[in-house]
N, C-alpha and C. Protein backbone atom coordinates (compact mmCIF):
# COMPACT_ATOMS: atom_id res chain seq x y z
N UNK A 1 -14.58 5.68 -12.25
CA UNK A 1 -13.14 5.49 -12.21
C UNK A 1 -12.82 4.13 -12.81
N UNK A 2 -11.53 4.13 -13.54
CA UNK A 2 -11.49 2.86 -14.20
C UNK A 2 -9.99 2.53 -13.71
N UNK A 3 -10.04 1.21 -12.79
CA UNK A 3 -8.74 1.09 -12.37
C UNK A 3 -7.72 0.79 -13.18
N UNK A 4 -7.89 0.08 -14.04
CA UNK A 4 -6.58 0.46 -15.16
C UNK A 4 -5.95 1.59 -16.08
N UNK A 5 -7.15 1.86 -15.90
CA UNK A 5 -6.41 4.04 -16.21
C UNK A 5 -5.96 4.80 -15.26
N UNK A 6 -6.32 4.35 -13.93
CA UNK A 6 -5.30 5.04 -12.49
C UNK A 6 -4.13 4.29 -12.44
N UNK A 7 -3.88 3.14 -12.94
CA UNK A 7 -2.60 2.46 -12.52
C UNK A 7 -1.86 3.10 -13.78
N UNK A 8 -2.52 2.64 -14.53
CA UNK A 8 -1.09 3.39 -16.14
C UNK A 8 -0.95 4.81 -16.16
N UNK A 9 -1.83 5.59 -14.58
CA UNK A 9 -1.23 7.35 -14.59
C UNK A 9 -0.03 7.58 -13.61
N UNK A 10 0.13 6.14 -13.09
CA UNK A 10 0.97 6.09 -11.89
C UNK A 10 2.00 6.18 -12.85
N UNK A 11 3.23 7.22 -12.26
CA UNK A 11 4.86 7.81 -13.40
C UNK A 11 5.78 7.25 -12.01
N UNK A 12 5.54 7.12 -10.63
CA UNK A 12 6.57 6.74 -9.59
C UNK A 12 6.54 5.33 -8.85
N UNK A 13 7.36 4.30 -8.50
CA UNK A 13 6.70 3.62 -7.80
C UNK A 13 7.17 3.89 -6.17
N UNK A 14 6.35 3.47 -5.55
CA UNK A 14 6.34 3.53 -3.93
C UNK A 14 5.63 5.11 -3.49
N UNK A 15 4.59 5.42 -4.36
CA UNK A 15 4.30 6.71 -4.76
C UNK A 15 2.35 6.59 -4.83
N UNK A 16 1.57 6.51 -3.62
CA UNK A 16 0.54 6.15 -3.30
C UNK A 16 -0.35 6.98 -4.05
N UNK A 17 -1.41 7.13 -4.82
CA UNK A 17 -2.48 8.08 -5.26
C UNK A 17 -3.57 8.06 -4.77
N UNK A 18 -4.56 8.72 -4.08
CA UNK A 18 -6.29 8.49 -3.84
C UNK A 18 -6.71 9.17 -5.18
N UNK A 19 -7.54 7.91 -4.76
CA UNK A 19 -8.34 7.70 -6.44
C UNK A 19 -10.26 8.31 -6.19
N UNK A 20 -9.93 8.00 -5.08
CA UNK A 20 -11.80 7.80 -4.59
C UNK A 20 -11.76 7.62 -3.18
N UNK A 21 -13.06 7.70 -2.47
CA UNK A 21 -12.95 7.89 -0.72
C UNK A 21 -14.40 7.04 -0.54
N UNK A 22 -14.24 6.24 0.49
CA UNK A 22 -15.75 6.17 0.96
C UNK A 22 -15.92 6.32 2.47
N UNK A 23 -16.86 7.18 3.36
CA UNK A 23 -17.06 7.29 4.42
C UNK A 23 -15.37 8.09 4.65
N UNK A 24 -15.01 7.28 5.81
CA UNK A 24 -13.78 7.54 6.51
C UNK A 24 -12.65 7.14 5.80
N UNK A 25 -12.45 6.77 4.66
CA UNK A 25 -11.58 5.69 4.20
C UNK A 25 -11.23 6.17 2.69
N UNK A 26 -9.60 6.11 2.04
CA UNK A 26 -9.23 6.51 1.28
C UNK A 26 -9.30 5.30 0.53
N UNK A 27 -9.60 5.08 -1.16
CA UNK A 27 -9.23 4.00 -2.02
C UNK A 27 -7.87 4.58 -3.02
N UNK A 28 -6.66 4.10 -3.06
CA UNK A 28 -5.29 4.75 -3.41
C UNK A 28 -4.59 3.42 -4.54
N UNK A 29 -4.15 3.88 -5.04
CA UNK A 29 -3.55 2.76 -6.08
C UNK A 29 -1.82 3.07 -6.24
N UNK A 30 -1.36 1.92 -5.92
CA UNK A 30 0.21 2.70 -6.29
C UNK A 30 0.98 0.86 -6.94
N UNK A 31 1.92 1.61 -7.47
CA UNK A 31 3.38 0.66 -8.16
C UNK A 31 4.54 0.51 -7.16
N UNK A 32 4.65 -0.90 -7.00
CA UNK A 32 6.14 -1.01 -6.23
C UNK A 32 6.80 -1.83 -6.80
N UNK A 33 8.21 -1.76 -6.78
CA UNK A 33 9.10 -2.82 -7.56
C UNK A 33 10.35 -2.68 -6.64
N UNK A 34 11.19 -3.83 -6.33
CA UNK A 34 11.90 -3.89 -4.63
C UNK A 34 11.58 -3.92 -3.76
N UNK A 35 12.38 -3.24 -2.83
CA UNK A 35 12.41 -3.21 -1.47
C UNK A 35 12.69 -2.17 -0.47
N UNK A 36 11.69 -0.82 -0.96
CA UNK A 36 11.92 0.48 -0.12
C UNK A 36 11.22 0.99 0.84
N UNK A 37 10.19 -0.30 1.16
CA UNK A 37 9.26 0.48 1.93
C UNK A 37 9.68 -0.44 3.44
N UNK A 38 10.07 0.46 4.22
CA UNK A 38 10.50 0.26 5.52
C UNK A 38 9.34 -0.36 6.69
N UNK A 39 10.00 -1.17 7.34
CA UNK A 39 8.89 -1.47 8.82
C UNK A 39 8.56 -0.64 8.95
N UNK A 40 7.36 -0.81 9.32
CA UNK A 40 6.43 0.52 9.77
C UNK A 40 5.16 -0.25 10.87
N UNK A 41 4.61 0.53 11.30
CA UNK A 41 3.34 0.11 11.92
C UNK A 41 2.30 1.22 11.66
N UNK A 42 0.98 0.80 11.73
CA UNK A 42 -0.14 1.83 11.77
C UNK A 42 -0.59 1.29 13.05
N UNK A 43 -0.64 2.21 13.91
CA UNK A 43 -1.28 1.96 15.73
C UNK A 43 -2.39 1.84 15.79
N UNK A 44 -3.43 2.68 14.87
CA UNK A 44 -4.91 2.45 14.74
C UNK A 44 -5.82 2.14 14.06
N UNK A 45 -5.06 1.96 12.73
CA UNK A 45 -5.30 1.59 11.70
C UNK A 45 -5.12 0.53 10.84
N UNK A 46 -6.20 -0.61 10.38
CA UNK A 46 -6.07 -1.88 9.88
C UNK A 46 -5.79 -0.88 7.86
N UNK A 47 -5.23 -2.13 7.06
CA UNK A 47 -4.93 -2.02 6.22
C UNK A 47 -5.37 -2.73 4.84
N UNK A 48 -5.83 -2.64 3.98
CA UNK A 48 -6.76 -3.46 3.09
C UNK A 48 -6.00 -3.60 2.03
N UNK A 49 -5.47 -4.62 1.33
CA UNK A 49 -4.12 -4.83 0.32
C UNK A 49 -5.08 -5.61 -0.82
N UNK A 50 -5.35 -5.12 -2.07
CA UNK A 50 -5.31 -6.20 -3.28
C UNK A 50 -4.68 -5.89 -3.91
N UNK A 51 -4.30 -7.30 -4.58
CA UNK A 51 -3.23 -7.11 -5.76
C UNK A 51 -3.63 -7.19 -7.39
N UNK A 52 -3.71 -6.29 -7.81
CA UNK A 52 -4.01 -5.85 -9.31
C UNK A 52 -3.70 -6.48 -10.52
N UNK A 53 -1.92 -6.51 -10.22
CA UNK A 53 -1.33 -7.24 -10.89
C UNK A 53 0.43 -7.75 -10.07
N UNK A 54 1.07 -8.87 -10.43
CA UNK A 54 1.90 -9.11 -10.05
C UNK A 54 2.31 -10.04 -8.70
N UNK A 55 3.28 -10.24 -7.46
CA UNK A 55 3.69 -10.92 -7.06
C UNK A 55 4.18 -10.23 -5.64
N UNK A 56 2.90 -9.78 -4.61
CA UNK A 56 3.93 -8.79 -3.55
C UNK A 56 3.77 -9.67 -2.57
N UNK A 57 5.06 -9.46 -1.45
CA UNK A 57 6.30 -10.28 -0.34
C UNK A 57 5.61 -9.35 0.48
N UNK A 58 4.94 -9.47 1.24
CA UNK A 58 4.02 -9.48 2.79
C UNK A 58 4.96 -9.87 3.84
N UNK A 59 5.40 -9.44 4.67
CA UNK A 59 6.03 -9.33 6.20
C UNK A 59 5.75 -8.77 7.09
N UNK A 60 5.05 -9.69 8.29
CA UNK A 60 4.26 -9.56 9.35
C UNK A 60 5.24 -9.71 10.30
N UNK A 61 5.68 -8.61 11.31
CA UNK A 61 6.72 -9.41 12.29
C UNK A 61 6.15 -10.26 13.19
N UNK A 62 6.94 -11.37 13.59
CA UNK A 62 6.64 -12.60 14.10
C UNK A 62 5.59 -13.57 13.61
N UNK A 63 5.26 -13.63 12.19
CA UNK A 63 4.48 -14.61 11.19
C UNK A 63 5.03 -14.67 10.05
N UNK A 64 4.66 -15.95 9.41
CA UNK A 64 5.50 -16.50 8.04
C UNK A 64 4.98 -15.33 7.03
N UNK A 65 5.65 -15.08 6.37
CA UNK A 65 6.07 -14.45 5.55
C UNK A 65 4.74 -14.70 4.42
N UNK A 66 4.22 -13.67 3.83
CA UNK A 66 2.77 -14.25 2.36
C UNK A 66 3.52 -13.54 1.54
N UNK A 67 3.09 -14.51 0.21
CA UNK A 67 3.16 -14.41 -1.08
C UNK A 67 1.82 -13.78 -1.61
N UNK A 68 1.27 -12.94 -1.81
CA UNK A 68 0.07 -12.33 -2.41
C UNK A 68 0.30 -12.04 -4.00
N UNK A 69 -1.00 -12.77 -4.66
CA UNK A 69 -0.97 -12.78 -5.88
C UNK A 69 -1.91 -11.95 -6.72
N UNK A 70 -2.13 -11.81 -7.82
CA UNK A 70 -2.85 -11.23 -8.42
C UNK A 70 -4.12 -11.80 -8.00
N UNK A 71 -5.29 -10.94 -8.18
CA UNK A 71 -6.66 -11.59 -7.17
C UNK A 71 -6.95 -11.48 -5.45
N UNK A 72 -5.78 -11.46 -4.81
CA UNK A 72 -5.53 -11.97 -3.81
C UNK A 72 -6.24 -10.43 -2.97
N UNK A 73 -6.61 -10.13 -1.74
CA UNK A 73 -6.90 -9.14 -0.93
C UNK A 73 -6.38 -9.85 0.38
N UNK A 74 -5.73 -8.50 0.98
CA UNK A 74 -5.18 -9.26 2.48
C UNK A 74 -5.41 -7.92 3.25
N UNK A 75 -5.81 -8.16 4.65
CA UNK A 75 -6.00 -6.74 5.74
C UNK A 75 -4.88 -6.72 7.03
N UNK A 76 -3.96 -5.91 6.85
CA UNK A 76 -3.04 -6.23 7.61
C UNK A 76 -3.83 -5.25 8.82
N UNK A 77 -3.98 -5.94 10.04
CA UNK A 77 -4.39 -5.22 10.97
C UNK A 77 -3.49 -4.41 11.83
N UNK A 78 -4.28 -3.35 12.12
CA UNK A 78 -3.44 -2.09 13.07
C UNK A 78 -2.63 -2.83 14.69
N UNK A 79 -1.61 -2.08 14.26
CA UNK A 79 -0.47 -2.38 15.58
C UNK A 79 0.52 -3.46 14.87
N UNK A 80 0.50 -4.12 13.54
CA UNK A 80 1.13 -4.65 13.06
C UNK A 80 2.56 -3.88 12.50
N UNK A 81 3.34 -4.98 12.78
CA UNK A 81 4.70 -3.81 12.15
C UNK A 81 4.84 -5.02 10.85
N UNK A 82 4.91 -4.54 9.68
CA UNK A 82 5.24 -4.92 8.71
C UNK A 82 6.03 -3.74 7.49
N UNK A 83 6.19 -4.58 6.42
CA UNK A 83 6.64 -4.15 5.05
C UNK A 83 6.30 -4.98 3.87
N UNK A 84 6.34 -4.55 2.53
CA UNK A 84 6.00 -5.41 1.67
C UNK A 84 6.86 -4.75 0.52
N UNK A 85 7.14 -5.68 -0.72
CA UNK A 85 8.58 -5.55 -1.24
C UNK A 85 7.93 -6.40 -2.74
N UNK A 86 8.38 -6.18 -3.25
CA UNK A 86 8.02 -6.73 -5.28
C UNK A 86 9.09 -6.94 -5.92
N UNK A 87 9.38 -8.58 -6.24
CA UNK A 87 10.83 -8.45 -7.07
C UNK A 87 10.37 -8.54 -8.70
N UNK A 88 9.34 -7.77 -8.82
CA UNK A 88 9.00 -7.37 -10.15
C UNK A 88 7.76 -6.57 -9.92
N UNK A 89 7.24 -5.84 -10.79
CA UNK A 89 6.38 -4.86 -10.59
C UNK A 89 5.06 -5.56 -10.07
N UNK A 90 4.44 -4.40 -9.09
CA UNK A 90 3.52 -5.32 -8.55
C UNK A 90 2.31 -3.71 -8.49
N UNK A 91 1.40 -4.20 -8.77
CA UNK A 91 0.17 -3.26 -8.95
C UNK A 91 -0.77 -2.89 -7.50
N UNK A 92 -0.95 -2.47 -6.84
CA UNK A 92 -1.82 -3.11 -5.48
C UNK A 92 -2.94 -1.78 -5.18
N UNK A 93 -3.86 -1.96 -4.87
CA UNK A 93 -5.43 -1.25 -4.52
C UNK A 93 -5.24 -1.35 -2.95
N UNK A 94 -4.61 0.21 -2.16
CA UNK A 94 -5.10 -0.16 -0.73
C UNK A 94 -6.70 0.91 -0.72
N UNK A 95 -6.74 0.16 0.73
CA UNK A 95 -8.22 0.66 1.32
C UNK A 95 -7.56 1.60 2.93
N UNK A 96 -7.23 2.43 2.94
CA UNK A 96 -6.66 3.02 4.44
C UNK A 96 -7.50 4.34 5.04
N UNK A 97 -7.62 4.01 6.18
CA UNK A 97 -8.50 4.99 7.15
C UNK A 97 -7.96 6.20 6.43
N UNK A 98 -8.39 7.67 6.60
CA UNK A 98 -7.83 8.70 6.15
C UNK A 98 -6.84 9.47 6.77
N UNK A 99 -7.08 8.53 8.22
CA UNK A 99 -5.57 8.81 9.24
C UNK A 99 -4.71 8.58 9.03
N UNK A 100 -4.86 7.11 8.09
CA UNK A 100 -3.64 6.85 8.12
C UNK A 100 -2.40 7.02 7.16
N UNK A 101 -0.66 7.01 7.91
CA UNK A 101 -0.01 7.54 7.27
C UNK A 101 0.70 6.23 6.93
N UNK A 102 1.31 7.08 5.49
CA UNK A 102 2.03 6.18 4.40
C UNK A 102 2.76 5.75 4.94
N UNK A 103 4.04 5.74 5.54
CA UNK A 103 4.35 4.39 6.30
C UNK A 103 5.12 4.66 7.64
N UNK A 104 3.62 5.21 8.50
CA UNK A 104 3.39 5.11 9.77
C UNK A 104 4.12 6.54 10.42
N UNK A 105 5.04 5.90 11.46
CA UNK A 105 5.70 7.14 12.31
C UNK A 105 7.67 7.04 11.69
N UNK A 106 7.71 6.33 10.61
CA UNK A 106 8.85 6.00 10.13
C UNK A 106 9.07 7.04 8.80
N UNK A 107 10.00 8.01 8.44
CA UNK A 107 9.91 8.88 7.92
C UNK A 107 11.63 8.31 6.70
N UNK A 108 11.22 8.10 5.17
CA UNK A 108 12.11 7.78 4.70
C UNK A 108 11.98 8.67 3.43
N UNK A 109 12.84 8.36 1.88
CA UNK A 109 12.43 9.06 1.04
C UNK A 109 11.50 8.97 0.01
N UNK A 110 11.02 7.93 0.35
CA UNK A 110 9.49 7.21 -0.30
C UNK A 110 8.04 7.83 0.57
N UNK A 111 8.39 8.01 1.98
CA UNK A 111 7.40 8.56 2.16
C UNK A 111 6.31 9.83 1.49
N UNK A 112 5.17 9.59 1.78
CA UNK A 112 4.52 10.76 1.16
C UNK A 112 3.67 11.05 1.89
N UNK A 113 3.18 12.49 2.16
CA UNK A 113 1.51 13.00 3.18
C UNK A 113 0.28 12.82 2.43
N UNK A 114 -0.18 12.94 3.19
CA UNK A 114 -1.71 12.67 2.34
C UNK A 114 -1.86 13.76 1.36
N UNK A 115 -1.38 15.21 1.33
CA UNK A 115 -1.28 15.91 0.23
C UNK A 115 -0.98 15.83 -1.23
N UNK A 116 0.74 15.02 -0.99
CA UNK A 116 1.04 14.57 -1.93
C UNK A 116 0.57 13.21 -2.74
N UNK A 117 0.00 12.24 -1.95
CA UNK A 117 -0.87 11.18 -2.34
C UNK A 117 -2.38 11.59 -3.11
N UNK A 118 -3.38 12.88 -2.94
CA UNK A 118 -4.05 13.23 -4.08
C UNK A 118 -3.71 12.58 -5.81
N UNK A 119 -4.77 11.87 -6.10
CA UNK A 119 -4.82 11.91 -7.56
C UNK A 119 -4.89 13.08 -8.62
């Protein structure tokens, strides 16, 4: 798999793909640009964030706010309620249990099932 040929197949942003799996765990690549992805929490599930390319706005409730940069990997751990937001296109590689859902028990029009997240 060549991650820059999964990101330039991505046509939606806020629109998750699995690319590859290891053990229990999905590897998914998606595009975000704004601010559509709603608080959410994963209850059991920690979260594995790198950034590919670009500039993504990390919000942890009740902690300062991260700037994550290109290079950067961050694990937002389970029971966290957060969101994250791109005021320009932002590339990002998650790592998520195969439980877990796209954004949580919060149901919007960005959401997607693990069906529709298939590469």
């Amino acid at each position: 798999m060549n991650l820059k040929n999964a990101f330039l197949s991505l046509e939606k942003y806020f629109s998750p793909k699995i690319i590859g799996e290891v053990n229990d765990q999905y590897i998914k690549v998606v595009k975000i640009k704004g601010q559509e992805v709603p608080w959410h929490i994963h209850e059991n599930e920690d979260e594995l964030f790198y950034i590919a390319k670009g500039t993504l706005l990390m919000e942890i409730e009740n902690q300062p706010d991260l700037k994550l940069k290109k290079g950067d990997l961050f694990v937002v751990n389970k029971g966290k309620n957060h969101r994250v937001s791109s005021e320009e296109e932002c590339l990002i590689m998650l790592i998520e249990s195969k439980t877990t859902e796209h954004t949580g028990k919060i149901k919007t029009s960005i959401t997607k099932s693990v069906d529709q997240q298939f590469y």
